[in-house]
PDB file of N, CA and C in Angstrom:
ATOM      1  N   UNK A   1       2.590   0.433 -16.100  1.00  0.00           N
ATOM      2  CA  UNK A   1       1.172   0.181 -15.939  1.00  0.00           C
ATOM      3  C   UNK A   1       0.427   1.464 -16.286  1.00  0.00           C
ATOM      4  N   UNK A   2      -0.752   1.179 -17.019  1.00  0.00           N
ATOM      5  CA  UNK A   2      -1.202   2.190 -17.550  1.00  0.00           C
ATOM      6  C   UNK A   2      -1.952   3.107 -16.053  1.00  0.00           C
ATOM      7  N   UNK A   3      -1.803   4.170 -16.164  1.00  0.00           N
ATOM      8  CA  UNK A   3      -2.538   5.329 -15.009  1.00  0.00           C
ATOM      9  C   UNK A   3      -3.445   5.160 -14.500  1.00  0.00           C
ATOM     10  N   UNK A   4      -4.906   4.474 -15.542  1.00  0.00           N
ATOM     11  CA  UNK A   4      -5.977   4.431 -14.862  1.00  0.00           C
ATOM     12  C   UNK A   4      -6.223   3.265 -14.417  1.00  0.00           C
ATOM     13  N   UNK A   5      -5.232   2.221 -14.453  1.00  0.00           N
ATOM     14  CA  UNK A   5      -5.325   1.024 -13.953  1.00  0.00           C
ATOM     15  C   UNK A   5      -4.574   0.961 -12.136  1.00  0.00           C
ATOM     16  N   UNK A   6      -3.401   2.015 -12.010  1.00  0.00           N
ATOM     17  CA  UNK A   6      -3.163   2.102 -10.528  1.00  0.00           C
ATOM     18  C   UNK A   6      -3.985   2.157  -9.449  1.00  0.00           C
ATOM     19  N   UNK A   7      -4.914   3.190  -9.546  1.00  0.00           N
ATOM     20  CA  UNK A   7      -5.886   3.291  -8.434  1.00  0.00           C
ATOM     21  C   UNK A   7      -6.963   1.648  -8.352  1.00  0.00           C
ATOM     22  N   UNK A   8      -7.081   0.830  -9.275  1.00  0.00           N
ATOM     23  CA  UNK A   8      -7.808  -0.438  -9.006  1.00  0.00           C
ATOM     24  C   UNK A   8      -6.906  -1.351  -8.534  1.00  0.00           C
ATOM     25  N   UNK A   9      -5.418  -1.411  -8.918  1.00  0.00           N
ATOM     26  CA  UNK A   9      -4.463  -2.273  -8.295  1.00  0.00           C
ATOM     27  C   UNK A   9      -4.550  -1.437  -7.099  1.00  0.00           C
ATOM     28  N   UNK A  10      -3.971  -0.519  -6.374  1.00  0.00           N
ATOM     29  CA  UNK A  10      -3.943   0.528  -5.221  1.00  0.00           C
ATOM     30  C   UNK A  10      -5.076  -0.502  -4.426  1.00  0.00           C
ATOM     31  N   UNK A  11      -6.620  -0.356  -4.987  1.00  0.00           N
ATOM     32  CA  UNK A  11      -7.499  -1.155  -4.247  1.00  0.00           C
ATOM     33  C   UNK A  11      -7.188  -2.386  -3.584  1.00  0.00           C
ATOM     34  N   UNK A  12      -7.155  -3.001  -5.141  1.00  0.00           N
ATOM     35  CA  UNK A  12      -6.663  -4.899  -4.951  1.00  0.00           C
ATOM     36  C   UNK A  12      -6.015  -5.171  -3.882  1.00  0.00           C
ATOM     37  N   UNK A  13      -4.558  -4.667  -3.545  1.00  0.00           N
ATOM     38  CA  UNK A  13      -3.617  -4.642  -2.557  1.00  0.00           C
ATOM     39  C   UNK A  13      -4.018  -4.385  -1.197  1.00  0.00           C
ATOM     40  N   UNK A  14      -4.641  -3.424  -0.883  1.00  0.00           N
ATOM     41  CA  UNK A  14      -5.571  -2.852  -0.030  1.00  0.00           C
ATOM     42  C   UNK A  14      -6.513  -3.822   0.647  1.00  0.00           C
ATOM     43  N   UNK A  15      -7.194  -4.701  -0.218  1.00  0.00           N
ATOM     44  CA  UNK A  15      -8.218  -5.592  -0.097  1.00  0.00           C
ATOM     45  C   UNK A  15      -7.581  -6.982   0.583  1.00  0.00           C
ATOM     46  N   UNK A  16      -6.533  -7.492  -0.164  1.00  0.00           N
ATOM     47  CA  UNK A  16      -5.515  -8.209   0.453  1.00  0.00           C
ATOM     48  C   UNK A  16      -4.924  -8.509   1.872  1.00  0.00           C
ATOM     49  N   UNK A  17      -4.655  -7.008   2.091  1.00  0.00           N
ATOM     50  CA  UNK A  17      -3.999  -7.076   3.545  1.00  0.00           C
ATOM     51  C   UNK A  17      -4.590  -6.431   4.345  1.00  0.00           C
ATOM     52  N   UNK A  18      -6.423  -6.071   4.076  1.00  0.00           N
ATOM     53  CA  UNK A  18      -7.154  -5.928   5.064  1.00  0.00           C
ATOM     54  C   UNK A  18      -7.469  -7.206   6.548  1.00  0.00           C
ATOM     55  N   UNK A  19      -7.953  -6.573   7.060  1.00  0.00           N
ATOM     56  CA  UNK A  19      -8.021  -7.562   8.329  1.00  0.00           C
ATOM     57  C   UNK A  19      -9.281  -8.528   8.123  1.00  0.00           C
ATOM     58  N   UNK A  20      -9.819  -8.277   7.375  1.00  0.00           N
ATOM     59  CA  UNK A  20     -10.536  -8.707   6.871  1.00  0.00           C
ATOM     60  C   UNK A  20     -10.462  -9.979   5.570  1.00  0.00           C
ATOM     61  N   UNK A  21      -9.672 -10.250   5.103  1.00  0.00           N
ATOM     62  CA  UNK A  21      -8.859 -10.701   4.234  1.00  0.00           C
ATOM     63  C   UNK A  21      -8.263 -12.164   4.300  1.00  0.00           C
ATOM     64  N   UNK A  22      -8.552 -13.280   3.956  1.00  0.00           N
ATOM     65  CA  UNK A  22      -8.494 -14.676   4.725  1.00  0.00           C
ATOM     66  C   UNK A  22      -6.924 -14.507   4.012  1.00  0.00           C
ATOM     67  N   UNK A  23      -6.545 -14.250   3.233  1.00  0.00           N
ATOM     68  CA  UNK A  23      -5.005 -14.082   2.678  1.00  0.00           C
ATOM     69  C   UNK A  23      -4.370 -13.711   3.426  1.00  0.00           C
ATOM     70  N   UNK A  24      -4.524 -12.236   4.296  1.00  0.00           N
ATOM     71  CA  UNK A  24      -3.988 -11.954   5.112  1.00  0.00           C
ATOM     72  C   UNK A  24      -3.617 -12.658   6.601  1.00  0.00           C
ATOM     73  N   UNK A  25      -4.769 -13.198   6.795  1.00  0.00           N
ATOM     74  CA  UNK A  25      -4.881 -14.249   8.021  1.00  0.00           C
ATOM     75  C   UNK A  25      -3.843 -15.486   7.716  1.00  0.00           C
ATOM     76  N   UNK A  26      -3.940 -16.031   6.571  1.00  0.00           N
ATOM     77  CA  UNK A  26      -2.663 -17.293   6.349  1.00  0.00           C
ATOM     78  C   UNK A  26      -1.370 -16.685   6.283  1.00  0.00           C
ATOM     79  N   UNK A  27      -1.615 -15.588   5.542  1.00  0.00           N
ATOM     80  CA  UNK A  27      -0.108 -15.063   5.835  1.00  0.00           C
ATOM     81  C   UNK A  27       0.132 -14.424   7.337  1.00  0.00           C
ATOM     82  N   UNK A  28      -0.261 -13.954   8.034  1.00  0.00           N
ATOM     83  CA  UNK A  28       0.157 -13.455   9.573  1.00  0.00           C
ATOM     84  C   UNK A  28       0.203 -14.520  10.163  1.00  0.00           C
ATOM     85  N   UNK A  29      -0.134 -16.228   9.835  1.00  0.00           N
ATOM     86  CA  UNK A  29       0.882 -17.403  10.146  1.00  0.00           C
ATOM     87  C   UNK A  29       1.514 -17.960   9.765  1.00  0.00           C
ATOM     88  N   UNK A  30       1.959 -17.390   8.148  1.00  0.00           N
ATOM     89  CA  UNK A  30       3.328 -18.384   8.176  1.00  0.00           C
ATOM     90  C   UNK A  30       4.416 -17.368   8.859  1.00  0.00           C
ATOM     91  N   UNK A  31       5.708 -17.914   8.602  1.00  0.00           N
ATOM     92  CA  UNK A  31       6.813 -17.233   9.173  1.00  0.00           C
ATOM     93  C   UNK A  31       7.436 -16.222   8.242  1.00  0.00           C
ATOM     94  N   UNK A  32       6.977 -16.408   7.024  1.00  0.00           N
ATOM     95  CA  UNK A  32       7.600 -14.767   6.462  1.00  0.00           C
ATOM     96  C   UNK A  32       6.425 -14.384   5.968  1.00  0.00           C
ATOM     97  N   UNK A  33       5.563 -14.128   6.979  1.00  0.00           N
ATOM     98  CA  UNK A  33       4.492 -13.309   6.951  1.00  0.00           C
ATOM     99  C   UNK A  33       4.856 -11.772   6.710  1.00  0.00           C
ATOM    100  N   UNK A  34       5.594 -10.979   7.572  1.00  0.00           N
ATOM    101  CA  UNK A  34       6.134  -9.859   7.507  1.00  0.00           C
ATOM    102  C   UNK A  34       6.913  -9.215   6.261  1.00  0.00           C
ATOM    103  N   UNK A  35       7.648 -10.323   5.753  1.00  0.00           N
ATOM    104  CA  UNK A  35       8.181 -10.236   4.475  1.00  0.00           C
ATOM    105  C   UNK A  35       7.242 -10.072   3.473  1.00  0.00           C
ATOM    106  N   UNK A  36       6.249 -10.805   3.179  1.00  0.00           N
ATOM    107  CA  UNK A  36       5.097 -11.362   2.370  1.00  0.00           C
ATOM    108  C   UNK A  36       4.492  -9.461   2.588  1.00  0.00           C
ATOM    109  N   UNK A  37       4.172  -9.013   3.709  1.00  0.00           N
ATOM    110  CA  UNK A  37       3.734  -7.518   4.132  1.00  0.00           C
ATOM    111  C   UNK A  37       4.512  -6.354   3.445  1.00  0.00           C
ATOM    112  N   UNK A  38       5.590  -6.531   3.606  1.00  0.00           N
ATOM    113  CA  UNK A  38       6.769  -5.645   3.170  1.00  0.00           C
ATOM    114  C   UNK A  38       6.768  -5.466   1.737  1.00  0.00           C
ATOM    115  N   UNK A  39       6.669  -6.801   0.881  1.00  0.00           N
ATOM    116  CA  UNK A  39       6.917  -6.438  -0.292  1.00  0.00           C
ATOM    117  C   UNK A  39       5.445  -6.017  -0.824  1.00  0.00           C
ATOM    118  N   UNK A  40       4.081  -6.390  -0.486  1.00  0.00           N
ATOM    119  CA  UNK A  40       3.032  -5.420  -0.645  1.00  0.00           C
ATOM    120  C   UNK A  40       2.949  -4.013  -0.645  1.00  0.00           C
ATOM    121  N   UNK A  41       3.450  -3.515   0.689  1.00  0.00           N
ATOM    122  CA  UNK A  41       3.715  -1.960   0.749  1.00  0.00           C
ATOM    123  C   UNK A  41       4.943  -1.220   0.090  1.00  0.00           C
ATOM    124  N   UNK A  42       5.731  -2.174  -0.328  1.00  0.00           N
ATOM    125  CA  UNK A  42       6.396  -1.629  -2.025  1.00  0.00           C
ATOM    126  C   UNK A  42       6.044  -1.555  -3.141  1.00  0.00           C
ATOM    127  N   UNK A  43       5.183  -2.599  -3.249  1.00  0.00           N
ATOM    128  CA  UNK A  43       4.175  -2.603  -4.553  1.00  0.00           C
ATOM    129  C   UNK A  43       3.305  -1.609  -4.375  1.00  0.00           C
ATOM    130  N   UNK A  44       2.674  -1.012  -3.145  1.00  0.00           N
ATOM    131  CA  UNK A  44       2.305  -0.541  -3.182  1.00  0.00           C
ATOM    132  C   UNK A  44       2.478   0.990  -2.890  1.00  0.00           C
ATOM    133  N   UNK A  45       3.399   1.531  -3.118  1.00  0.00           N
ATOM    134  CA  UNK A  45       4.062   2.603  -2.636  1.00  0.00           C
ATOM    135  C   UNK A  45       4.950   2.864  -4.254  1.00  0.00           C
ATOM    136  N   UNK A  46       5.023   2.079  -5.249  1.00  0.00           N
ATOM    137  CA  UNK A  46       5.283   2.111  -6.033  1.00  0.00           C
ATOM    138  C   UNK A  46       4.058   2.741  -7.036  1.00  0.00           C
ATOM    139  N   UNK A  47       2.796   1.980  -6.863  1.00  0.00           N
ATOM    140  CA  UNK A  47       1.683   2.038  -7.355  1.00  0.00           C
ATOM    141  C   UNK A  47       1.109   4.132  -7.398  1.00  0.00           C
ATOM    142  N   UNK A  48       1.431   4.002  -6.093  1.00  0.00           N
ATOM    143  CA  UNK A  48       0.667   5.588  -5.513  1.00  0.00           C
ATOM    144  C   UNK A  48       1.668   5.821  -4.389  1.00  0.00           C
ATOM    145  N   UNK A  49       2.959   6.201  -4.682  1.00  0.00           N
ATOM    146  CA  UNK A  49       3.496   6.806  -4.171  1.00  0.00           C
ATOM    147  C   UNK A  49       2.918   7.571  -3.035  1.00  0.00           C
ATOM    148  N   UNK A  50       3.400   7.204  -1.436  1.00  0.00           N
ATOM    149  CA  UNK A  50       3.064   8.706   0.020  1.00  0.00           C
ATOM    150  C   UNK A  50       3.138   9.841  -0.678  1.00  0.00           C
ATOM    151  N   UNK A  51       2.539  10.866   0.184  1.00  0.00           N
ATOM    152  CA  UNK A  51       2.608  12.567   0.005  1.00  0.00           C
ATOM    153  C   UNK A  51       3.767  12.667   0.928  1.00  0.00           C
ATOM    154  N   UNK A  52       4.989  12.936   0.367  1.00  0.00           N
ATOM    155  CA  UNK A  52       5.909  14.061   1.308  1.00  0.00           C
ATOM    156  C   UNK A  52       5.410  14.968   2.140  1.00  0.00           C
ATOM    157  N   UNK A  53       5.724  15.057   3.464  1.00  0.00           N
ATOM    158  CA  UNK A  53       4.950  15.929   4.685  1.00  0.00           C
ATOM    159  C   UNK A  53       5.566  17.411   3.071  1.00  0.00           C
ATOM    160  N   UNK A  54       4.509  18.493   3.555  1.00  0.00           N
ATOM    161  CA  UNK A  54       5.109  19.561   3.299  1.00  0.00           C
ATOM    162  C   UNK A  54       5.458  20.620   3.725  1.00  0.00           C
ATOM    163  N   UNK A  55       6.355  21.525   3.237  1.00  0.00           N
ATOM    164  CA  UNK A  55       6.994  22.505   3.741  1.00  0.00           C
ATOM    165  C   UNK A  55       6.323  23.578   4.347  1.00  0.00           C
ATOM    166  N   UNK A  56       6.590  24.228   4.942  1.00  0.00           N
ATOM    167  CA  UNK A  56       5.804  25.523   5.482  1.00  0.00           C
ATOM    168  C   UNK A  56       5.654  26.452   4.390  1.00  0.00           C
ATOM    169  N   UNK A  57       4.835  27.028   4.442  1.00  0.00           N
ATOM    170  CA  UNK A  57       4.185  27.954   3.396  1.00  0.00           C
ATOM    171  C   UNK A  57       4.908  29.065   3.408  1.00  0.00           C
ATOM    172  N   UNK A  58       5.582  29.894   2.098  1.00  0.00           N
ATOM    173  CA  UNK A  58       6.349  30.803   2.366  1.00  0.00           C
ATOM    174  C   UNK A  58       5.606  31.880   2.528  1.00  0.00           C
ATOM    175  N   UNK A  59       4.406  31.755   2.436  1.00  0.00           N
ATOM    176  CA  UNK A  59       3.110  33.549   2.529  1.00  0.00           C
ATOM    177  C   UNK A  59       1.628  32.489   3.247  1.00  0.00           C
ATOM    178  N   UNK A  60       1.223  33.497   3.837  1.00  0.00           N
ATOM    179  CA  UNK A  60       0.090  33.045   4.281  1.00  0.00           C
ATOM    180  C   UNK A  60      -1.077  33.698   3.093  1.00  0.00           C
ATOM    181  N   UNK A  61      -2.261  32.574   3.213  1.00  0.00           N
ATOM    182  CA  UNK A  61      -3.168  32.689   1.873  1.00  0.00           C
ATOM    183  C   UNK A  61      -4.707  33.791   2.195  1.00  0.00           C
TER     184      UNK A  61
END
């Protein structure tokens, strides 16, 4: 996927499984709701990868 298209999918996904989100609401009743969750936050973790906590600073700035 092209680069400048991640951060608007990043959104999309976002928008989805807000609480706000009537998608989200049908899915937190069916029964593989959680599943249906899971593979979002792979897609989306794929999309924009977490920040690795980071290391301690070897010099202070």
């Amino acid at each position: 996927m092209p680069a400048d298209l991640r951060p608007l999918a990043v959104d999309a996904l976002d928008h989805v499984v807000s609480e706000r989100s009537e998608l989200a609401q049908l899915w937190a009743e069916a029964t593989n709701g959680p599943t249906w969750r899971k593979g979002i936050k792979r897609l989306r973790d794929v999309l924009a990868p977490p920040i690795p906590p980071q290391e301690e600073a070897l010099f202070d700035i």
